[in-house]
PDB file of N, CA and C in Angstrom:
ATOM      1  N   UNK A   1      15.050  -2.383   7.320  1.00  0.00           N
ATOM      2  CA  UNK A   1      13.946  -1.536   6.924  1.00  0.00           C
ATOM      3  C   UNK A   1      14.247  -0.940   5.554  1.00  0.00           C
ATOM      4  N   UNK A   2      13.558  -1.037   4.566  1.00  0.00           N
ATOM      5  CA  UNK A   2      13.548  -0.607   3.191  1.00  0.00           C
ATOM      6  C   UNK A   2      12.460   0.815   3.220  1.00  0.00           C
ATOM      7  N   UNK A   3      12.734   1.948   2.177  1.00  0.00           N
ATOM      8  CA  UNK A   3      11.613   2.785   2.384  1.00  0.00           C
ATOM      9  C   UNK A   3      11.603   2.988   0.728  1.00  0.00           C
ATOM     10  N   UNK A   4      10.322   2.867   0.126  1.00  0.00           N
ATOM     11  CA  UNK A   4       9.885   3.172  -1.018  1.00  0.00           C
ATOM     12  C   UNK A   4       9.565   4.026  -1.278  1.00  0.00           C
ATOM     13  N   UNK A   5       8.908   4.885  -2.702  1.00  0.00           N
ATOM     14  CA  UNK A   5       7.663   6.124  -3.022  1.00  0.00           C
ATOM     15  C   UNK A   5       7.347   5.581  -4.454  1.00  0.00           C
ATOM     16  N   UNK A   6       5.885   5.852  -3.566  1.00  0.00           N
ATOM     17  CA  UNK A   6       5.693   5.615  -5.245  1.00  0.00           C
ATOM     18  C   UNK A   6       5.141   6.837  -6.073  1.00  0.00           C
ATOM     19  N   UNK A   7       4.235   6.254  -7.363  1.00  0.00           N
ATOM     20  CA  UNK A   7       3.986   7.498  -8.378  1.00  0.00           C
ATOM     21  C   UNK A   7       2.942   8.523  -7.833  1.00  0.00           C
ATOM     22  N   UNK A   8       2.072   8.203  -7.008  1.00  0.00           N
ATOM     23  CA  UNK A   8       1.622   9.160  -6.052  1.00  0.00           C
ATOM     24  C   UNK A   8       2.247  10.445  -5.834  1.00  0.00           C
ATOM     25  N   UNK A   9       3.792  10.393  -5.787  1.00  0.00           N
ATOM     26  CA  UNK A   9       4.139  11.419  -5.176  1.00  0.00           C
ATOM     27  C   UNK A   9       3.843  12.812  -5.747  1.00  0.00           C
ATOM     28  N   UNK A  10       4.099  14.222  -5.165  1.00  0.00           N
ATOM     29  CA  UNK A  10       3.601  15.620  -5.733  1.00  0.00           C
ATOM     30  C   UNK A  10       4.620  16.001  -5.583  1.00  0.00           C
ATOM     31  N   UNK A  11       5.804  15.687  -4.644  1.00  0.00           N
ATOM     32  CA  UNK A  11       7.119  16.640  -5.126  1.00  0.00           C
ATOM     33  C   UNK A  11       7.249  17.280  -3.728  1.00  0.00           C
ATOM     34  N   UNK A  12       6.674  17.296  -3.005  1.00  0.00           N
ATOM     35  CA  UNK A  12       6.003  18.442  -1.867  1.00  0.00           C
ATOM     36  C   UNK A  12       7.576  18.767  -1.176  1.00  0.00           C
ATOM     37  N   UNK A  13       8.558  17.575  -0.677  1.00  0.00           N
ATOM     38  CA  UNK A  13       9.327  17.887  -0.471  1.00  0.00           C
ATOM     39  C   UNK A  13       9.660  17.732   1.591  1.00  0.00           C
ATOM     40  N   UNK A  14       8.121  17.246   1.762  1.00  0.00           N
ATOM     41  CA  UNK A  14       8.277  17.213   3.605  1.00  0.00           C
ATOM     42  C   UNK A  14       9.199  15.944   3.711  1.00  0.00           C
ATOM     43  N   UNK A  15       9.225  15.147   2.852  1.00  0.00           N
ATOM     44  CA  UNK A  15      10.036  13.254   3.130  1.00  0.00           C
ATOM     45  C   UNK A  15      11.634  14.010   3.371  1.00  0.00           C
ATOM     46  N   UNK A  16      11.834  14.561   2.251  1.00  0.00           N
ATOM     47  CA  UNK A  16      12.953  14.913   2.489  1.00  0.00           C
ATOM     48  C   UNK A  16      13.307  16.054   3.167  1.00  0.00           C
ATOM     49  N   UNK A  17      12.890  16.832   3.472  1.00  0.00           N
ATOM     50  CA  UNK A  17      13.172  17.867   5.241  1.00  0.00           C
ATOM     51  C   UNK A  17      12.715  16.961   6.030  1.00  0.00           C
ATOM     52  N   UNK A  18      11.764  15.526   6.251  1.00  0.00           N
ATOM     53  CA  UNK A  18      12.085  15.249   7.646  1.00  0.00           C
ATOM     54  C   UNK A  18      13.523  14.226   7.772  1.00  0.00           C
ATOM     55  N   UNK A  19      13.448  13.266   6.380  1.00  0.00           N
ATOM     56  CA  UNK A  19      14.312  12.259   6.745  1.00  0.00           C
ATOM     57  C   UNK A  19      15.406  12.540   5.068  1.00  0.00           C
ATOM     58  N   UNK A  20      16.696  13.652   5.188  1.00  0.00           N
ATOM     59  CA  UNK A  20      17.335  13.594   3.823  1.00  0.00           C
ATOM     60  C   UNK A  20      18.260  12.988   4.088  1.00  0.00           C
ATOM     61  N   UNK A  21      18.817  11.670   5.172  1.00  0.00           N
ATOM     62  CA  UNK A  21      19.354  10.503   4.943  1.00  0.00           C
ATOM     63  C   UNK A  21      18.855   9.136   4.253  1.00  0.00           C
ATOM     64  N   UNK A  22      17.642   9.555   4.072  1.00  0.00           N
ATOM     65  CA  UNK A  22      16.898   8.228   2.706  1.00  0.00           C
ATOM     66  C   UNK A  22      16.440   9.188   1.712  1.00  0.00           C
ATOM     67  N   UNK A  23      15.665  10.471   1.840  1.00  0.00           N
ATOM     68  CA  UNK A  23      14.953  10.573   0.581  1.00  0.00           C
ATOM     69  C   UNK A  23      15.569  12.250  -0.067  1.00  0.00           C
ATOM     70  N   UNK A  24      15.386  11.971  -1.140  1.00  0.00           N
ATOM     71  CA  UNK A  24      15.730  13.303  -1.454  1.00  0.00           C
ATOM     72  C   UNK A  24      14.521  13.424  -2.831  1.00  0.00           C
ATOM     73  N   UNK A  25      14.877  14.405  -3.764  1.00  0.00           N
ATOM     74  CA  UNK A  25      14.010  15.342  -4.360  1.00  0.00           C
ATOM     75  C   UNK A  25      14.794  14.775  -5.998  1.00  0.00           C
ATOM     76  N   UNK A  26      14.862  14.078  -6.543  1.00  0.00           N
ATOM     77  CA  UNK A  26      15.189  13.615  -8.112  1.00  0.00           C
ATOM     78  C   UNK A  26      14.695  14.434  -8.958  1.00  0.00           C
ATOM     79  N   UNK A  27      15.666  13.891 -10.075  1.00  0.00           N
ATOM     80  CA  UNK A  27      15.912  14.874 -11.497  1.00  0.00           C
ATOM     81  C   UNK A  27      14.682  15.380 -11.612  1.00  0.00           C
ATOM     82  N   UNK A  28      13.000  14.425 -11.932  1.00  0.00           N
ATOM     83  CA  UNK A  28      12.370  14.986 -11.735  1.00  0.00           C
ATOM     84  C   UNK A  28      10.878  15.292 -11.188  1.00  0.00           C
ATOM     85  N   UNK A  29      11.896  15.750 -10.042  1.00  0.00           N
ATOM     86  CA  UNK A  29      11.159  16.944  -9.247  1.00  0.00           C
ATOM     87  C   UNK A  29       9.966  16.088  -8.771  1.00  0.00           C
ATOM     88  N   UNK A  30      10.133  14.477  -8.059  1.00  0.00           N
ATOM     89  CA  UNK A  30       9.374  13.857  -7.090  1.00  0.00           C
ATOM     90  C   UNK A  30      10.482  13.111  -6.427  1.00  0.00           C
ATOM     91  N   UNK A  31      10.043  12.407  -5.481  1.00  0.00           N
ATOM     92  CA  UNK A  31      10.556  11.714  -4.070  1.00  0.00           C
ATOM     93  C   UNK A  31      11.769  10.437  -4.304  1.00  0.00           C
ATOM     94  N   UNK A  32      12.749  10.597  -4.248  1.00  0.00           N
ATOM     95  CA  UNK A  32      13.464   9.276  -4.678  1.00  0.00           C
ATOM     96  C   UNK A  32      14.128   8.632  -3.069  1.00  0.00           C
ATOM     97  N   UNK A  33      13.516   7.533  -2.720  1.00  0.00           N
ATOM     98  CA  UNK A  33      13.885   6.691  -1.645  1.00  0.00           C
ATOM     99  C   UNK A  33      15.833   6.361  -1.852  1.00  0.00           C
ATOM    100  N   UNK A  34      16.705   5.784  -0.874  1.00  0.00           N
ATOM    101  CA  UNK A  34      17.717   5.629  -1.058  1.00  0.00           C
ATOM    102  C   UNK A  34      17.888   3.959  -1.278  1.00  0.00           C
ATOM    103  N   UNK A  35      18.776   3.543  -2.185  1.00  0.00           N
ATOM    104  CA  UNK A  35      18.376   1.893  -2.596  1.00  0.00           C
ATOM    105  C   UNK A  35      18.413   0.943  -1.594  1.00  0.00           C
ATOM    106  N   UNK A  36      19.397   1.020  -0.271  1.00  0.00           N
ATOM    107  CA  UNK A  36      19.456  -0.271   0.313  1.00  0.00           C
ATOM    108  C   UNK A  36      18.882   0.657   1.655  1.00  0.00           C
ATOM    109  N   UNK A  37      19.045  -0.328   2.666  1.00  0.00           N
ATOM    110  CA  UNK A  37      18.290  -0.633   3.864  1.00  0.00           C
ATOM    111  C   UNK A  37      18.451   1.188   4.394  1.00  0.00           C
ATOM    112  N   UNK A  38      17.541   1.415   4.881  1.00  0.00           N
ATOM    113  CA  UNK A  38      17.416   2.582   5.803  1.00  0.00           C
ATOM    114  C   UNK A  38      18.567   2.506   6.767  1.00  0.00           C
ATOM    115  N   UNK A  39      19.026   3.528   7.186  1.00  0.00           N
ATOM    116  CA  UNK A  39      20.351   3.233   8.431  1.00  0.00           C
ATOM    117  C   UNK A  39      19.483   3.450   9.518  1.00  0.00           C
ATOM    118  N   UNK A  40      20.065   2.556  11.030  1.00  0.00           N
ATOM    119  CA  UNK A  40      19.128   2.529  11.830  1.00  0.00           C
ATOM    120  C   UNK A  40      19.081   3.903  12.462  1.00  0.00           C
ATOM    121  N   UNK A  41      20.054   4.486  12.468  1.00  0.00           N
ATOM    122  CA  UNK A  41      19.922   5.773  13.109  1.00  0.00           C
ATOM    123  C   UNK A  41      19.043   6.608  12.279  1.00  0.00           C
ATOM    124  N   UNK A  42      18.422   6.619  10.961  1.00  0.00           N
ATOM    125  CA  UNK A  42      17.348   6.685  10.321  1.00  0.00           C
ATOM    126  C   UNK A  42      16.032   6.643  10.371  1.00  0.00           C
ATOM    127  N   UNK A  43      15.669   5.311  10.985  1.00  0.00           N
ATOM    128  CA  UNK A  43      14.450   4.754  10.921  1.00  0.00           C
ATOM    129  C   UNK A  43      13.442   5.529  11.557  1.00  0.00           C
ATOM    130  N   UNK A  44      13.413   6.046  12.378  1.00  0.00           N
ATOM    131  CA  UNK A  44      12.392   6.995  13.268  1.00  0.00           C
ATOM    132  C   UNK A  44      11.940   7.731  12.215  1.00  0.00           C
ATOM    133  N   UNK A  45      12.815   8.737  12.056  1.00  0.00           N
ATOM    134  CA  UNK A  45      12.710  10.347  11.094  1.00  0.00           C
ATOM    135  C   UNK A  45      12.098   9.363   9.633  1.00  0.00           C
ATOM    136  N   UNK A  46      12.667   8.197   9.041  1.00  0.00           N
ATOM    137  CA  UNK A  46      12.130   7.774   7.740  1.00  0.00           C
ATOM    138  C   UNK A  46      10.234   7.266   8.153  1.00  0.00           C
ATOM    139  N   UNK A  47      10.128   6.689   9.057  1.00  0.00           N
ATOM    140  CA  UNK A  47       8.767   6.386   9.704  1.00  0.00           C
ATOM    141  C   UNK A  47       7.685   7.939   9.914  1.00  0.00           C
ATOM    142  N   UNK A  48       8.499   8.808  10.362  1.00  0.00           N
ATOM    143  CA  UNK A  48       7.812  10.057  10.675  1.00  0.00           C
ATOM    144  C   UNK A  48       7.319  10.467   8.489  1.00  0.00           C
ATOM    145  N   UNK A  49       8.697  10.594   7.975  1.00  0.00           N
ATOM    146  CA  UNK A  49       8.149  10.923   6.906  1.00  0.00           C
ATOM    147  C   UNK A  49       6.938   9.900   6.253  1.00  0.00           C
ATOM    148  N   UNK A  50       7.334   8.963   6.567  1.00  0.00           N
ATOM    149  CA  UNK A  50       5.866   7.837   5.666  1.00  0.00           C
ATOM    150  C   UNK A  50       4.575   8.398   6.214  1.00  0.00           C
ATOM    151  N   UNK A  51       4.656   8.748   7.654  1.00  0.00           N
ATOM    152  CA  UNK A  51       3.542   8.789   8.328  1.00  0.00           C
ATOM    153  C   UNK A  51       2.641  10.538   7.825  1.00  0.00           C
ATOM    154  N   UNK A  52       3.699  10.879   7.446  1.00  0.00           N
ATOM    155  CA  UNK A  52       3.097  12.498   6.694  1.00  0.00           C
ATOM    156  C   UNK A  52       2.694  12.947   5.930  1.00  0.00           C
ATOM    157  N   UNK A  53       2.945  11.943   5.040  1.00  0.00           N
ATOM    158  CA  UNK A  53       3.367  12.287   3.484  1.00  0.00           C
ATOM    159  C   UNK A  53       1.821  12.486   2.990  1.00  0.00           C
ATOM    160  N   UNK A  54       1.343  13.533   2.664  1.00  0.00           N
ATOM    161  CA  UNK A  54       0.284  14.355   2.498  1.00  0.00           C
ATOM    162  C   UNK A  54      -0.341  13.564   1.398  1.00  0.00           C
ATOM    163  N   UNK A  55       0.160  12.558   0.339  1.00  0.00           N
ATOM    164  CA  UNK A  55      -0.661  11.957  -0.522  1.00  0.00           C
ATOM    165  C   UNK A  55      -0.436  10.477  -0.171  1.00  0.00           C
ATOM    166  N   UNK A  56       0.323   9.847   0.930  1.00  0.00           N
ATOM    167  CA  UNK A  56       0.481   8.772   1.045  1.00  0.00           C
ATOM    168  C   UNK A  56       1.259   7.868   0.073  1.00  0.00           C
ATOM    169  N   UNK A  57       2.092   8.105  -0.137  1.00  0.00           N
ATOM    170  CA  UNK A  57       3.147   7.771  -0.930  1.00  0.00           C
ATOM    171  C   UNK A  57       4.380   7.248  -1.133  1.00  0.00           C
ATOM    172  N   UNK A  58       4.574   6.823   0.462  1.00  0.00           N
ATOM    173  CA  UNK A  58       5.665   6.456   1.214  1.00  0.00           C
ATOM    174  C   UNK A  58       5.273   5.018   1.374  1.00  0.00           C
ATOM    175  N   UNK A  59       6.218   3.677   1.635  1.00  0.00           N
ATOM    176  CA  UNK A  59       5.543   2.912   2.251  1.00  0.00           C
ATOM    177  C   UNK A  59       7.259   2.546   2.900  1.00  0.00           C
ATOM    178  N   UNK A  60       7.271   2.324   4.041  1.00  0.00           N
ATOM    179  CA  UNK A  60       8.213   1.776   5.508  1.00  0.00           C
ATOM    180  C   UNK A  60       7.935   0.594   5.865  1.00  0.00           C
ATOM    181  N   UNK A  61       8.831  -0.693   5.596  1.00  0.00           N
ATOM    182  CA  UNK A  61       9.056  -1.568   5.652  1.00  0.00           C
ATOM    183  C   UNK A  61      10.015  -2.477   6.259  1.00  0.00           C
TER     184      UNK A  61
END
C-alpha cells in the first residue's frame, strides 16, 4: 500500500494526528506522505486519514 497527497492539500493537519507513521506536516506547512510502502500495522489509521481528509487529498493505494 503506497499513500500519496497531493496539491490540494490546506495543511489542516487531521492525516497526520490520525496516521503520523506515514504522514506528517513538511517544511511547508502541507501534508508530506512517507516514500515507501505504508507499514501494515499502518494501513487502517493511513485509510481512515484518506477517508477524512476534508479537501480530499489523500489517495490509498
Amino acid at each position: 500500500m503506497k499513500a500519496t497527497v497531493n496539491e490540494d492539500c490546506i495543511g489542516c493537519g487531521l492525516c497526520e494526528s490520525t496516521c503520523n507513521a506515514v504522514f506528517t506536516i513538511g517544511d511547508e506547512g502541507v501534508a508530506v506522505a512517507i516514500e515507501e510502502d505504508v507499514p501494515e500495522e499502518a494501513e487502517d489509521a493511513a485509510q481512515e486519514a484518506c477517508d477524512n481528509c476534508p479537501v480530499g487529498a489523500i489517495t490509498v493505494e
